[in-house]
Protein backbone atom coordinates (compact mmCIF):
# COMPACT_ATOMS: atom_id res chain seq x y z
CA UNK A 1 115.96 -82.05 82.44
CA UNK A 2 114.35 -78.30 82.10
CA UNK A 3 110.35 -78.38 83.67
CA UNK A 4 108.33 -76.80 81.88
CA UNK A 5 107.03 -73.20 82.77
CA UNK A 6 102.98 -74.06 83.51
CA UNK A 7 101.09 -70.79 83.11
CA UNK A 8 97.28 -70.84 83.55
CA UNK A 9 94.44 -68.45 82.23
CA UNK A 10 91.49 -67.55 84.90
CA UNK A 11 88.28 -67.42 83.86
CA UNK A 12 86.97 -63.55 85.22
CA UNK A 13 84.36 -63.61 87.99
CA UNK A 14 83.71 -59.74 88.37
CA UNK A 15 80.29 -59.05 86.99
CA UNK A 16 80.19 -57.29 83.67
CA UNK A 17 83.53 -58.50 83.06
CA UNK A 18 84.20 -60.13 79.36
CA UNK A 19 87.88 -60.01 78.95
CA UNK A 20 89.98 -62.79 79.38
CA UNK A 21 93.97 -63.47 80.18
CA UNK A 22 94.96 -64.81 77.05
CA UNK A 23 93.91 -65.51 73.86
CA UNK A 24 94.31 -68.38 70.82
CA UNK A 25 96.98 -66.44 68.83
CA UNK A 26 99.48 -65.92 72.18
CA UNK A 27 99.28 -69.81 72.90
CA UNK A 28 102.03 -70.50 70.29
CA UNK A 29 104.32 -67.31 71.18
CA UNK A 30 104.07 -68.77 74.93
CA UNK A 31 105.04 -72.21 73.63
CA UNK A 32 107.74 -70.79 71.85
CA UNK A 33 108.81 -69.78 75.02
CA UNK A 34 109.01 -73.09 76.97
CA UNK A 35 105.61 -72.51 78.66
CA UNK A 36 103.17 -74.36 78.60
CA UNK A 37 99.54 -73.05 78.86
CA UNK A 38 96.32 -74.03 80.60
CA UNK A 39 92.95 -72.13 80.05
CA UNK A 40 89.87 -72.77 82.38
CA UNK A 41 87.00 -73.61 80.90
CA UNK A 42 85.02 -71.31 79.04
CA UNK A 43 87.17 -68.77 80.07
CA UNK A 44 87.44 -66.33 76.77
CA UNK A 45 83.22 -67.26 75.85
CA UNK A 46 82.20 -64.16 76.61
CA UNK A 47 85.23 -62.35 74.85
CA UNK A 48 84.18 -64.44 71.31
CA UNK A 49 87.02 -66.95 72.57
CA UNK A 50 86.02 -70.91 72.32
CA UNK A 51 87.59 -73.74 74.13
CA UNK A 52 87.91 -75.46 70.97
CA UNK A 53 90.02 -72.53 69.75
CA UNK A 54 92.30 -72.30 72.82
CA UNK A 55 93.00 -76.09 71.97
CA UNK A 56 93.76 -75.90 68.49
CA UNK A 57 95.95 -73.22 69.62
CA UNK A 58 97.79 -76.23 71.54
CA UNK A 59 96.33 -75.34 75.01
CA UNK A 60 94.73 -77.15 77.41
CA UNK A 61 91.42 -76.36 78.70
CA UNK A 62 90.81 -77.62 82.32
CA UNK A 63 88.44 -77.19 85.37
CA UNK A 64 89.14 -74.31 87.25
CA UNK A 65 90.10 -76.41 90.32
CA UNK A 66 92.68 -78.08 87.96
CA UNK A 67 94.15 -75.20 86.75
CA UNK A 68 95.27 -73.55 90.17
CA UNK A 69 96.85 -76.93 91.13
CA UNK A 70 98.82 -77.27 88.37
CA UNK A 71 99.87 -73.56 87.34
CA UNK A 72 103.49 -72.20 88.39
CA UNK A 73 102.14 -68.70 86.97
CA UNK A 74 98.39 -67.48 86.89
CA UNK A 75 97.22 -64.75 84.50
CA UNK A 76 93.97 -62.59 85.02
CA UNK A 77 92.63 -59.23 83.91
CA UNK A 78 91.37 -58.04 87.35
CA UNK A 79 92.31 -59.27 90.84
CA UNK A 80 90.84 -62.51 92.15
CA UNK A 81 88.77 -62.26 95.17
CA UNK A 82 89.41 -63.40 98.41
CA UNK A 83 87.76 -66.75 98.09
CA UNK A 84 89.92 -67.59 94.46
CA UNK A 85 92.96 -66.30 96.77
CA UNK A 86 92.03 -68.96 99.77
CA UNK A 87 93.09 -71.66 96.80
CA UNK A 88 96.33 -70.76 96.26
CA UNK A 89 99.39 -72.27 97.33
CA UNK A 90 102.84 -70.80 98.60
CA UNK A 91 105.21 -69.35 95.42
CA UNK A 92 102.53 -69.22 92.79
CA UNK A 93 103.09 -65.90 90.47
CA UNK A 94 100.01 -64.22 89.99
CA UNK A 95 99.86 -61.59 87.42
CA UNK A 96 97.38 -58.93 86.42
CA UNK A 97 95.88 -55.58 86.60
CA UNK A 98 95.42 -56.56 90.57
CA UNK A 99 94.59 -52.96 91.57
CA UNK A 100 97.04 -52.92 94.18
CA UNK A 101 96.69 -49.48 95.30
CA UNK A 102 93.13 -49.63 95.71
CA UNK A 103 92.82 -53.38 97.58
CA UNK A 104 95.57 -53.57 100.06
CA UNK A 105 93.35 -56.35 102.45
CA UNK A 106 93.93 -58.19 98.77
CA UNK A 107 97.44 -58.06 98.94
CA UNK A 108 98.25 -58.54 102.45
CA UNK A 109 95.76 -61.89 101.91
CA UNK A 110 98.26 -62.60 99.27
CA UNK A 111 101.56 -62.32 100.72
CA UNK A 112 99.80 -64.13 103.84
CA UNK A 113 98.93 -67.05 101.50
CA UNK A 114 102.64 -66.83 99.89
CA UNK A 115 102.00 -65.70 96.11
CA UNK A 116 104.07 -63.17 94.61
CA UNK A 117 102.03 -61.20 92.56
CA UNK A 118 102.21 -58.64 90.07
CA UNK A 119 100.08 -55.67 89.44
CA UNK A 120 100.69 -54.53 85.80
CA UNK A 121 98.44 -51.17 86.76
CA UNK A 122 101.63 -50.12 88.55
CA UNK A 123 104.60 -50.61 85.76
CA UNK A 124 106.50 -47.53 84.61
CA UNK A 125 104.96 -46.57 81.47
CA UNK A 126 107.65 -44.09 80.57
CA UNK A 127 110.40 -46.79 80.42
CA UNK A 128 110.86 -48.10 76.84
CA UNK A 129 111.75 -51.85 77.38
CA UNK A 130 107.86 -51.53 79.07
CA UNK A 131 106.00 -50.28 76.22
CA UNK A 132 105.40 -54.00 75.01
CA UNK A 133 103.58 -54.45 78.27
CA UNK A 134 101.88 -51.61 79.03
CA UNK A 135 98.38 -52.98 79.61
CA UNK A 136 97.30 -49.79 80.94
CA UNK A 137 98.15 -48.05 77.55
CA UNK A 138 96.59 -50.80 75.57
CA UNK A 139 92.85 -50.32 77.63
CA UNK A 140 93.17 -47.11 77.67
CA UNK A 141 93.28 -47.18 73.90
CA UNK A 142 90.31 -49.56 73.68
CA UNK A 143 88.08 -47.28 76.08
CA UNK A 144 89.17 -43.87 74.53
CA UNK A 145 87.85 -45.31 71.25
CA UNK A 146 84.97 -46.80 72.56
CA UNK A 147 83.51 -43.60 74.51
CA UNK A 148 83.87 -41.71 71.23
CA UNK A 149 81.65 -44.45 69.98
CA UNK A 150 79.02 -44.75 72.71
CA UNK A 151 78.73 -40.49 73.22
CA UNK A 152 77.52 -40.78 69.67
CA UNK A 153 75.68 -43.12 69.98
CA UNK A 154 74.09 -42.15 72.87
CA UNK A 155 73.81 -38.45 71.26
CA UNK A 156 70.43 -37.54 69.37
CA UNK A 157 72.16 -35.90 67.00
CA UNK A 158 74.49 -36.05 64.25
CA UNK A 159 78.41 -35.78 64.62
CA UNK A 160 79.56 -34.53 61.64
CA UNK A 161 78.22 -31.45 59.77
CA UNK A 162 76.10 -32.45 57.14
CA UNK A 163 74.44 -30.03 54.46
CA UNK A 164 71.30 -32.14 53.19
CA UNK A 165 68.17 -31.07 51.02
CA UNK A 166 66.98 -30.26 54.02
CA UNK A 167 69.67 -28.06 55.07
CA UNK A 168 72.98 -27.78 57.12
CA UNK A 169 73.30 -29.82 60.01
CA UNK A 170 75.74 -28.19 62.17
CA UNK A 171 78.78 -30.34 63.80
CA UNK A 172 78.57 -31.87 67.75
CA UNK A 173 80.67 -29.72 69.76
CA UNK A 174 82.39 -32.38 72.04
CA UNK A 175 84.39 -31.62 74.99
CA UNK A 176 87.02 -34.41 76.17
CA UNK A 177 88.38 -33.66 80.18
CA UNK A 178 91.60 -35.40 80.04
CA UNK A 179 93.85 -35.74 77.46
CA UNK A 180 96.07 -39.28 78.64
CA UNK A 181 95.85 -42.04 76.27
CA UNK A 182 92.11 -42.75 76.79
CA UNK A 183 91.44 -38.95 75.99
CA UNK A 184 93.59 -38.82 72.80
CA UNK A 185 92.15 -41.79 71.44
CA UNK A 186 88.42 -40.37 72.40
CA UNK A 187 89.60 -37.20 70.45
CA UNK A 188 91.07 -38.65 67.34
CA UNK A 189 87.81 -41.03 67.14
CA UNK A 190 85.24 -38.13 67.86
CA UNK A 191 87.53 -36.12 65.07
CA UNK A 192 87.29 -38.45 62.53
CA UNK A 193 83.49 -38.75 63.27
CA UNK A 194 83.04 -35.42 62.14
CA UNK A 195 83.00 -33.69 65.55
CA UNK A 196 84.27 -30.39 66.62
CA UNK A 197 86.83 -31.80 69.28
CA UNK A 198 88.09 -29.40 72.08
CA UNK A 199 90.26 -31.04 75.10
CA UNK A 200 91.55 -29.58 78.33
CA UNK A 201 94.61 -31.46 80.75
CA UNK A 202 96.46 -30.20 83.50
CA UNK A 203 99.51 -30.92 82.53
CA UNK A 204 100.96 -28.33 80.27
CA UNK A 205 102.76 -30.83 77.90
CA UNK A 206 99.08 -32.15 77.20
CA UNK A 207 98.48 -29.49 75.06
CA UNK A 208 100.96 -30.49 72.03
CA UNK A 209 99.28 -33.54 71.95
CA UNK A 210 95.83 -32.11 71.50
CA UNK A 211 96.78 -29.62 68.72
CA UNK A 212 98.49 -32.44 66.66
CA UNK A 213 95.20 -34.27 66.58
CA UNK A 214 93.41 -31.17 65.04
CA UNK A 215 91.73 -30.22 68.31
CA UNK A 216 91.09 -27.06 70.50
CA UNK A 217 92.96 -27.14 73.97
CA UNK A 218 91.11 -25.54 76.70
CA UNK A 219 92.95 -22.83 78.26
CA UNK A 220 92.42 -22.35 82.15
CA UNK A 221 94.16 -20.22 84.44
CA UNK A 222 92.87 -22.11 87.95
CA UNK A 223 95.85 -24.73 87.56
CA UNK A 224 99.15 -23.88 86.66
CA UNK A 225 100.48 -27.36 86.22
CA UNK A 226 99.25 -30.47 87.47
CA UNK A 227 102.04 -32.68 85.97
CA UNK A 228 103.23 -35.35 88.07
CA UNK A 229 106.71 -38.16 87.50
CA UNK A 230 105.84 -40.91 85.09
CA UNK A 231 103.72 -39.13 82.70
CA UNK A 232 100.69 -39.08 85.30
CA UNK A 233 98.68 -36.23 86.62
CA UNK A 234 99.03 -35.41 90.38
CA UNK A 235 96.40 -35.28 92.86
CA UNK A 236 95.02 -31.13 93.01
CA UNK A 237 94.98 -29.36 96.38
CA UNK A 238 91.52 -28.29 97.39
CA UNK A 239 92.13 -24.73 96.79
CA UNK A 240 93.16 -25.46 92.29
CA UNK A 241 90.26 -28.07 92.42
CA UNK A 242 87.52 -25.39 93.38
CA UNK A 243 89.04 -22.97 91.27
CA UNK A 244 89.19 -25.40 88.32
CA UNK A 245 85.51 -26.73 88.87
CA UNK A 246 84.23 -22.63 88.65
CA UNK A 247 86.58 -22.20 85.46
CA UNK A 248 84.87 -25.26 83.74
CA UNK A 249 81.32 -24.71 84.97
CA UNK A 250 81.42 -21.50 82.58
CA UNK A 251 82.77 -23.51 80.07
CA UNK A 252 80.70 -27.08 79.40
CA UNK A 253 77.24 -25.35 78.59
CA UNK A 254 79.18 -24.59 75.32
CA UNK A 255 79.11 -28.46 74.65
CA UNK A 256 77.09 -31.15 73.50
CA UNK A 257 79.20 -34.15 74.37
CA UNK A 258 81.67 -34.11 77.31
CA UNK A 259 83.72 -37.33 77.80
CA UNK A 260 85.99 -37.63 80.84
CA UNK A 261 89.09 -39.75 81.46
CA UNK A 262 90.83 -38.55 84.29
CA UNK A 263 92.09 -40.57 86.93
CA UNK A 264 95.32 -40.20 89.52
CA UNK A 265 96.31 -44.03 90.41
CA UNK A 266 95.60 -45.44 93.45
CA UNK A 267 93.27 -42.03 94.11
CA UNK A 268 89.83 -40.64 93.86
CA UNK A 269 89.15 -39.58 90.40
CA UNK A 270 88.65 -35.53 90.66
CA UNK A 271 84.88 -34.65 90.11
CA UNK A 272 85.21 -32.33 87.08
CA UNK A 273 81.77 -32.33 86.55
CA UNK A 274 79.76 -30.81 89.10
CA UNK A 275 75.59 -31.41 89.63
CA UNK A 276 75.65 -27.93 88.97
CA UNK A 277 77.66 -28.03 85.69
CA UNK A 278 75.27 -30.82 84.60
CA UNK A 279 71.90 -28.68 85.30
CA UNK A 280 73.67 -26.09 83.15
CA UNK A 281 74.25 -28.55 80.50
CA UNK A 282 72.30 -27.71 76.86
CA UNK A 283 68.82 -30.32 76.74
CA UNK A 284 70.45 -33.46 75.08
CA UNK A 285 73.70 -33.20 76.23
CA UNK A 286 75.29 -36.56 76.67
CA UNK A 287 78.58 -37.06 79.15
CA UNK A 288 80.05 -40.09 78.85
CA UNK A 289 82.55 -41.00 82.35
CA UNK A 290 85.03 -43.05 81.95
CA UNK A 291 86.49 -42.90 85.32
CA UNK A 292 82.74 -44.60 86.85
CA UNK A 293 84.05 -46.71 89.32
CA UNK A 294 84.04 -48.50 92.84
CA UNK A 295 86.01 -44.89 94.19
CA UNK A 296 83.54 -42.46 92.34
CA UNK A 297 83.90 -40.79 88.98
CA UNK A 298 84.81 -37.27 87.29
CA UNK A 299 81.06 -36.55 86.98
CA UNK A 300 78.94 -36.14 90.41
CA UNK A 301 75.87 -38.85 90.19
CA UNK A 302 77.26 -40.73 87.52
CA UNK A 303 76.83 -44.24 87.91
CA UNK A 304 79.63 -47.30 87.41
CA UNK A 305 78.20 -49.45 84.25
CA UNK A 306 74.59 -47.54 84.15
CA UNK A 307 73.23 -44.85 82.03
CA UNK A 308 70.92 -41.92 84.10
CA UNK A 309 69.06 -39.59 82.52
CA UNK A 310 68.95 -36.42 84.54
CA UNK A 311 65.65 -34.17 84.13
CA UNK A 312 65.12 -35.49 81.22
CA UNK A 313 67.68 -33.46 79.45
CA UNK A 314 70.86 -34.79 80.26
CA UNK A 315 71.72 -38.41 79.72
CA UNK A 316 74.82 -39.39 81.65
CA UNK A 317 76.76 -42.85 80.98
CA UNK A 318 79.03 -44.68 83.75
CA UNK A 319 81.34 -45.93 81.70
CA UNK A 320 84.17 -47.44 83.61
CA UNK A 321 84.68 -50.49 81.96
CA UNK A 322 84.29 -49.44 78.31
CA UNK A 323 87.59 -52.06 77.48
CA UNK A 324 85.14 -54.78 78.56
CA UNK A 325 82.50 -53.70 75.61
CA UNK A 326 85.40 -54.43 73.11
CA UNK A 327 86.33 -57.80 75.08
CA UNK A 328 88.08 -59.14 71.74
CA UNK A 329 89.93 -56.43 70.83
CA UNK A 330 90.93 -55.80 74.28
CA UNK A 331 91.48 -59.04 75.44
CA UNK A 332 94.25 -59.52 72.64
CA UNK A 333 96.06 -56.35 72.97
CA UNK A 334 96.22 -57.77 76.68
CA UNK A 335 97.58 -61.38 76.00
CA UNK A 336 100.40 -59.51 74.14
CA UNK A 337 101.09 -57.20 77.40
CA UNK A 338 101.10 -60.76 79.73
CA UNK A 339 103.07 -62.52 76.88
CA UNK A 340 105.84 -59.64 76.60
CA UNK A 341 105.98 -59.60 80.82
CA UNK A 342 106.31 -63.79 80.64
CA UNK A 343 109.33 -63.09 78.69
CA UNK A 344 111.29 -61.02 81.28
CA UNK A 345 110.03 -63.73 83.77
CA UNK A 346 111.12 -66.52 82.26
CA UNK A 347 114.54 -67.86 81.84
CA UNK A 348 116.15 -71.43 81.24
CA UNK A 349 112.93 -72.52 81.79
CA UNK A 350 112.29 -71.21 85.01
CA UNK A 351 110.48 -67.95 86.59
CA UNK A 352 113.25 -65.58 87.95
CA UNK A 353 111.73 -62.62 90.24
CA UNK A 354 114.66 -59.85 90.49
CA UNK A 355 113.74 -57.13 92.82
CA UNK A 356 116.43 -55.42 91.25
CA UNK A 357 115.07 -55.08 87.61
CA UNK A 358 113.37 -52.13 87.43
CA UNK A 359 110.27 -53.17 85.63
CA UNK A 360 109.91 -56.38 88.44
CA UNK A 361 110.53 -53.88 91.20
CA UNK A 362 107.69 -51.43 90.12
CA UNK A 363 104.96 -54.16 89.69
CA UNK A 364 105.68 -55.87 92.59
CA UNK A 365 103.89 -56.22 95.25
CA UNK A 366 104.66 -59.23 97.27
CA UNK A 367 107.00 -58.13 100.27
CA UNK A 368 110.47 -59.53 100.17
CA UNK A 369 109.98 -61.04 103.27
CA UNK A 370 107.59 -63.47 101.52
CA UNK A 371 110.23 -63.72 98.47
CA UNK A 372 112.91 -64.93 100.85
CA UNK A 373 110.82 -68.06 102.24
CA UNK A 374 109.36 -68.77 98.33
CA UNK A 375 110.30 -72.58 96.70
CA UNK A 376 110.37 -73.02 93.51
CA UNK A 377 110.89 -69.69 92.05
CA UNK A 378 114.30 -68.60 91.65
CA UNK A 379 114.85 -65.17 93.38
CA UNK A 380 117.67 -62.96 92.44
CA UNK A 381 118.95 -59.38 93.55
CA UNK A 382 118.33 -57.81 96.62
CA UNK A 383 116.25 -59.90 98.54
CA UNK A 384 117.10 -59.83 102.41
C-alpha cells in the first residue's frame, strides 16, 4: 500500500506578513498528485483565504500543533523562527523562501534538528524546467506592479499628461533604478499610467529590455558592466559604487518619482540613493524602495514598511514587502511555484531528495551529512 504524501500549510508569524503557502485552487492539483494537504487554522485570513474555503477545496484545517505532527512536507512563505523550528522532528521537508543566505544560525538550527529544507530564493532562475517555480520571479512581478501603484499614489500629482479646461498637465517623470523583473514590471505599470518612464541597470543586456517597454535607459559611464551568472547583478567594488552614486546624484533631480529594485542575493542592497541625492530631490518628489529591508535599502534613511517624509519635501516609502500588499494575488502565483516544486519531489507516492538534480541541488540547503542519517525520505544521488 502507497502512504500518502502529507503536506502542511503554516500559518505566517512575521509581522506585516499576509501571504500564505497555499491557496483553495492548488488543493485539488496537490490531490491530484497523491498528497494530501493540511492548512493551519486561519492561515490564508489575512490573504482573503477562509478555512471554509481551504475545506471545500478538500483540505483539512487543523491546529498548528497538529499540523507539524502530522506533515511529511511543510510549506511557508518566509522562514520559521527558531521557536517554530524547536517543533520539528528529524526528516521533515521544509520548503520556502527561507532566506538562506541571510540566516545561516536558521539553517544550522535546522540541519541540527534534522529537516531538510529548501530555500526557493536560491533556485536557478535561468533554467527552463524552473520557470514554473520561480517564486522569486512571481513576487517580483507582484511588487514591481505594486510600487508603480503606491509612487502614484503617494505622488501629489498626476501621472499621465492631461490637457484640461484648465490647461496641460504635464506627465510624471519617473525614474526606475533597476531594471530585473520587479523594475520591468514597475516600468510597464508606470508606462501605462501615463508616465514618462526612464530606467538605468548595470548590466548591459538590461537595456534591450527597457527600450522594448517604450522607456529611456540611463546611460552611465561609472560601471562598465555589472552582470553577474544566473541573470543577477554582481556586488560593485567600492571604487564603480562611488563613481556610480556621483553619476546618478546629477541625474535624479531631473525626476519626480524614483523607484528602486536592486538587490544582489544574500548581500547588502547598494545605496543608490544617497541623503545627498534626496536633499537635491525636486519638493514632492516621492521614492518608493523596494529593497527596505532587515540588511538596509537602495535609498539611505529609508525605512523597512514605513513612509518618512524628509523636510517636508520629499516623501520616501520603505517598501520591502510590497508582495504582501497584494497577499491574494501573490499568495496564488506562490501556491503554483510550491505546487510545480511538489511535483519534482514527489514520486510513487513518496518524497525523493536527489542531490544530483540540478534544481534540488541549488535549493538545498540541508548538508548531506544530515541527508545520509534522514528516515523516511528516500535519498538518491550523491549522498556520502
Amino acid at each position: 500500500m502507497v502512504k500518502t504524501v502529507i503536506a502542511g500549510a503554516v500559518r505566517e508569524r512575521r509581522p506585516g506578513e499576509r501571504r500564505v503557502a497555499l491557496v483553495p485552487e492548488t488543493i485539488s492539483r496537490l490531490g491530484a498528485a497523491g498528497i494530501h494537504v493540511l492548512v493551519e487554522e486561519g492561515a490564508g485570513v489575512a490573504a482573503g483565504f477562509a478555512d471554509e474555503e481551504y475545506r471545500s477545496a478538500g483540505a483539512e484545517v487543523v491546529p498548528a500543533g497538529t499540523l507539524v505532527e502530522r506533515a511529511d512536507i511543510l510549506l511557508c512563505v518566509g522562514p520559521p523562527d527558531s521557536v517554530a523550528t524547536s517543533a520539528l522532528r528529524p526528516g521533515q521537508i521544509l520548503i520556502g523562501m527561507l532566506g538562506s543566505l541571510s540566516h545561516p544560525e536558521l539553517v544550522r538550527q535546522w540541519a541540527g534538528a534534522g529537516v531538510i529544507a529548501l530555500s526557493l530564493d536560491l533556485l536557478p532562475r535561468t533554467l527552463s524546467r524552473a520557470q514554473p517555480m520561480d517564486a522569486l520571479t512571481s513576487q517580483a512581478n507582484v511588487a514591481g506592479y505594486k510600487a508603480a501603484l503606491v509612487a502614484a499614489d503617494t505622488y501629489g500629482r498626476f501621472f499621465p499628461m492631461l490637457t484640461t479646461a484648465a490647461g496641460t498637465v504635464k506627465p510624471a517623470a519617473v525614474l526606475v533604478l533597476g531594471a530585473g523583473v520587479a523594475g520591468l514590471q514597475a516600468i510597464g505599470t508606470a508606462r501605462r499610467l501615463g508616465a514618462v518612464v526612464t530606467a538605468y541597470d548595470v548590466r548591459p543586456q538590461a537595456r534591450a529590455d527597457v527600450l522594448s517597454l517604450g522607456a529611456r535607459f540611463l546611460d552611465l559611464a561609472a560601471v562598465e558592466s555589472g552582470a553577474a551568472d544566473g541573470g543577477y547583478a554582481r556586488e560593485l567594488s567600492d571604487a564603480e559604487r562611488d563613481a556610480q552614486q556621483r553619476q546618478l546624484e546629477a541625474e535624479l533631480a531631473k525626476f519626480d518619482v524614483i523607484i528602486t529594485t536592486a538587490q544582489v542575493p544574500g548581500g547588502r542592497p547598494p545605496v543608490l540613493v544617497t541623503a545627498h541625492a534626496l536633499a537635491g530631490l525636486r519638493p514632492g518628489s516621492v521614492v518608493v524602495d523596494l529593497a527596505a529591508g532587515d540588511l538596509g535599502g537602495n535609498v539611505e534613511g529609508s525605512v523597512p514598511d514605513r513612509t518618512v517624509v524628509l523636510g517636508d519635501r520629499v516623501t520616501v516609502v520603505g517598501a520591502g514587502n510590497l508582495p504582501s500588499a497584494m497577499a491574494a494575488a501573490a499568495s496564488t502565483a506562490y501556491a503554483r511555484n510550491l505546487a510545480a516544486v511538489l511535483a519534482v519531489l514527489i514520486r510513487d507516492g513518496r518524497p525523493v531528495i536527489d542531490p544530483d538534480d540540478e534544481i534540488q541541488s541549488a535549493i538545498l540547503v540541508t548538508p548531506s551529512s544530515v541527508l545520509a542519517g534522514v528516515a523516511g525520505v528516500a535519498v538518491t544521488g550523491g549522498v556520502g
